[in-house]
Protein backbone atom coordinates (compact mmCIF):
# COMPACT_ATOMS: atom_id res chain seq x y z
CA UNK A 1 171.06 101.72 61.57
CA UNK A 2 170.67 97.62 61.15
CA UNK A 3 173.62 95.61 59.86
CA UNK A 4 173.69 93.33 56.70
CA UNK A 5 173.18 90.71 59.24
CA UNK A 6 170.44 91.84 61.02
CA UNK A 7 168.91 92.41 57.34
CA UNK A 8 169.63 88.79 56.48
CA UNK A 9 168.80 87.25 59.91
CA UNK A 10 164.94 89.19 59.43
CA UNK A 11 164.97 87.98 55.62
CA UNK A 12 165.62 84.65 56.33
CA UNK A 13 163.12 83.96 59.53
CA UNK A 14 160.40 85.84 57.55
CA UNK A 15 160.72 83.35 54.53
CA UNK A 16 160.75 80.63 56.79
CA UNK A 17 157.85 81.85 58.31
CA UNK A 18 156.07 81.90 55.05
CA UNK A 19 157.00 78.19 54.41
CA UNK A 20 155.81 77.10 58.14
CA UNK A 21 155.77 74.40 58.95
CA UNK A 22 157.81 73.29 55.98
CA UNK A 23 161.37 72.58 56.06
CA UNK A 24 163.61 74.59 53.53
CA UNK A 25 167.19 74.37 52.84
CA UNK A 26 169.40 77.18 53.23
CA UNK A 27 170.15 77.29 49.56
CA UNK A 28 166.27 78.08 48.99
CA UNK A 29 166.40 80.42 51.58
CA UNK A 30 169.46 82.21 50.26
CA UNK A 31 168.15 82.13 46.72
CA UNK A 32 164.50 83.19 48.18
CA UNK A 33 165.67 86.05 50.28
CA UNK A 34 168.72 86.85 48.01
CA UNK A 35 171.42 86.45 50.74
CA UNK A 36 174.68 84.53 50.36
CA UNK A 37 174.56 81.08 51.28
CA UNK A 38 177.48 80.83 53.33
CA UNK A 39 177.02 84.10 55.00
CA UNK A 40 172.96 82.60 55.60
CA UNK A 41 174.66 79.39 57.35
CA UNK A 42 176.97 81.32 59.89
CA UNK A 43 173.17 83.56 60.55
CA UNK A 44 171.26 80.23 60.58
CA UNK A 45 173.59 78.74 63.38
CA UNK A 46 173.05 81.76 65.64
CA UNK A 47 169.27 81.47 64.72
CA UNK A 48 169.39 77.80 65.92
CA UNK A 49 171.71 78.52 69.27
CA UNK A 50 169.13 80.99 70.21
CA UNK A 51 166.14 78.08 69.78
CA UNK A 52 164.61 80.11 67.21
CA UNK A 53 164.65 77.20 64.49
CA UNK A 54 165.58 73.89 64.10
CA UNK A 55 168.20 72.33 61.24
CA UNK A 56 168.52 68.69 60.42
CA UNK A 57 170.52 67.36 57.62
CA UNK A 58 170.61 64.49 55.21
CA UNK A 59 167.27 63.77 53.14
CA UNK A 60 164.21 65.17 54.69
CA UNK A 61 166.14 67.72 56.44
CA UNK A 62 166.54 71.51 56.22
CA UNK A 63 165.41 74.39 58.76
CA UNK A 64 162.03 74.45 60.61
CA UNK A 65 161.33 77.94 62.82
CA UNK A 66 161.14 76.30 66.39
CA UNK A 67 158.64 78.15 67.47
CA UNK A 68 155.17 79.39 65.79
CA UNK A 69 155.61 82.65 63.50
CA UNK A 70 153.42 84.45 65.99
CA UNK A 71 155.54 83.35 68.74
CA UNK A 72 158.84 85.41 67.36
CA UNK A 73 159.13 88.89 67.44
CA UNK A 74 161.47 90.68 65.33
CA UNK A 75 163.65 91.74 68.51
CA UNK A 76 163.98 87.55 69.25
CA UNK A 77 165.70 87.56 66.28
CA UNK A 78 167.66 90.62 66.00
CA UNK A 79 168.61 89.82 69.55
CA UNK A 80 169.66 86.69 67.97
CA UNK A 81 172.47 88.34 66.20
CA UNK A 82 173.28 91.50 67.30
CA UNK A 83 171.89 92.90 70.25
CA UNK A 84 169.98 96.40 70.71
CA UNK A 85 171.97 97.46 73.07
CA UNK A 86 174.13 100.98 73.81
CA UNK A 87 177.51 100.58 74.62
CA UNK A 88 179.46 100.30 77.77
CA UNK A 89 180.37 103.67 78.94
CA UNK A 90 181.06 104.56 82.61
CA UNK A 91 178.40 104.46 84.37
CA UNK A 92 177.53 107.95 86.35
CA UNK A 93 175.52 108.33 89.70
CA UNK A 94 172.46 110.34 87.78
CA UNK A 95 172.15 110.29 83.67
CA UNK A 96 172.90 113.17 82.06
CA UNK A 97 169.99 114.24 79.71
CA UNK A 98 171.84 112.74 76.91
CA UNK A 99 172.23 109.62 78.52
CA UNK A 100 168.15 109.43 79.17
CA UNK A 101 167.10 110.59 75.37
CA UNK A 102 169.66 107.54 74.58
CA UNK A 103 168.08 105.49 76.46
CA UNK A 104 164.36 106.49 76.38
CA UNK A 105 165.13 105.74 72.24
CA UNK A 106 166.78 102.66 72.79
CA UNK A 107 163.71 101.54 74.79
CA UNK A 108 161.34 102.62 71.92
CA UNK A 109 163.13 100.84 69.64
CA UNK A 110 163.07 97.59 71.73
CA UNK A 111 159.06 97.91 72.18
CA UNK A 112 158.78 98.28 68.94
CA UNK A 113 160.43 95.13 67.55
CA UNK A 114 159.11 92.93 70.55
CA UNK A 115 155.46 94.14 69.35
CA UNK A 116 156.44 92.61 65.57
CA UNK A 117 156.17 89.54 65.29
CA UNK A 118 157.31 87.01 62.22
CA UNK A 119 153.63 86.60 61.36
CA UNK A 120 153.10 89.84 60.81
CA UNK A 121 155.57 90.02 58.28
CA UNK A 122 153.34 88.07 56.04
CA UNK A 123 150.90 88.72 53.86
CA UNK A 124 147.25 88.85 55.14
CA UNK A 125 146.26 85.75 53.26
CA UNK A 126 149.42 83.29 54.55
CA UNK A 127 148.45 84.79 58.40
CA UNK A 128 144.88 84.17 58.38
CA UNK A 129 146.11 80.48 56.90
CA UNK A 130 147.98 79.86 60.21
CA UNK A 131 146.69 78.43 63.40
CA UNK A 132 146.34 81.23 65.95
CA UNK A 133 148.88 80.94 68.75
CA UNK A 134 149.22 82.87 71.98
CA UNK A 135 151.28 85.59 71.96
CA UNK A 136 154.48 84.87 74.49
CA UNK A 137 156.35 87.65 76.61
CA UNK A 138 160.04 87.66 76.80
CA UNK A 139 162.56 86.63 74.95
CA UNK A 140 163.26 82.89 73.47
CA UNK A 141 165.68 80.61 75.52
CA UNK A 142 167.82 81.82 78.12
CA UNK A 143 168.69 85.22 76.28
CA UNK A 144 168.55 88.35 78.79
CA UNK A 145 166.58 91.23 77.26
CA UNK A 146 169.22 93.95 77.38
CA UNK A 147 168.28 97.26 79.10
């Protein structure tokens, strides 16, 4: 259902998560999460035009999440990537009962990943660790949430 880049984009925020507030580079993220490190760069630049994380380089520098784990749902980041989205079919007056169940799923899905966030993905002992932060609706940065 996900693509290897969704996969990697979710492996990669999740061990950054775990190092928060840390800075890692991407080749201990790749060798962490066991994803290619050029294919992790090309995710990590979509990650960091969606304001989920910050990069710097030289010494001292590596990737920072942007935002507190709490504050990025597992839809910010797949949304980050690739979209949940249906495709573009011609659009009729009413929805056909296929087009509804499509939807209705599609929406179910959505709800589901914008209830997850990257804190939960961690153990119970690295969560309590963190500082709590307020939960935030919507997506990150100027992304639309796609219907």
């Amino acid at each position: 259902m996900f693509s290897q880049t969704v996969e990697y984009a979710l492996r990669a925020m999740v061990q950054l998560a775990s190092e928060a507030p840390a800075a890692s580079t991407t080749k201990q993220i790749a060798k962490k999460t066991k994803v290619p490190s050029a294919y992790l760069a090309k995710v990590l630049q979509s990650m960091r035009r969606a304001g989920l994380i910050n990069s710097r380089r030289g010494v001292g520098g590596g990737v920072t999440l942007a935002l507190e784990p709490e504050q990025v749902s597992l839809l910010d980041v797949i949304d980050a990537v690739e979209p949940l989205k249906r495709s573009g079919g011609k659009s009729r007056k009413a929805p056909t009962p296929l087009q509804r169940t499509l939807d209705d799923a599609l929406a179910q899905v959505r709800t589901t990943f914008a209830a997850a966030s990257l804190a939960d993905m961690l153990p119970k002992k690295r969560r309590s660790r963190k500082r709590a932060a307020p939960k935030r609706k919507g997506a990150v940065g100027r992304r639309k949430q796609a219907s």
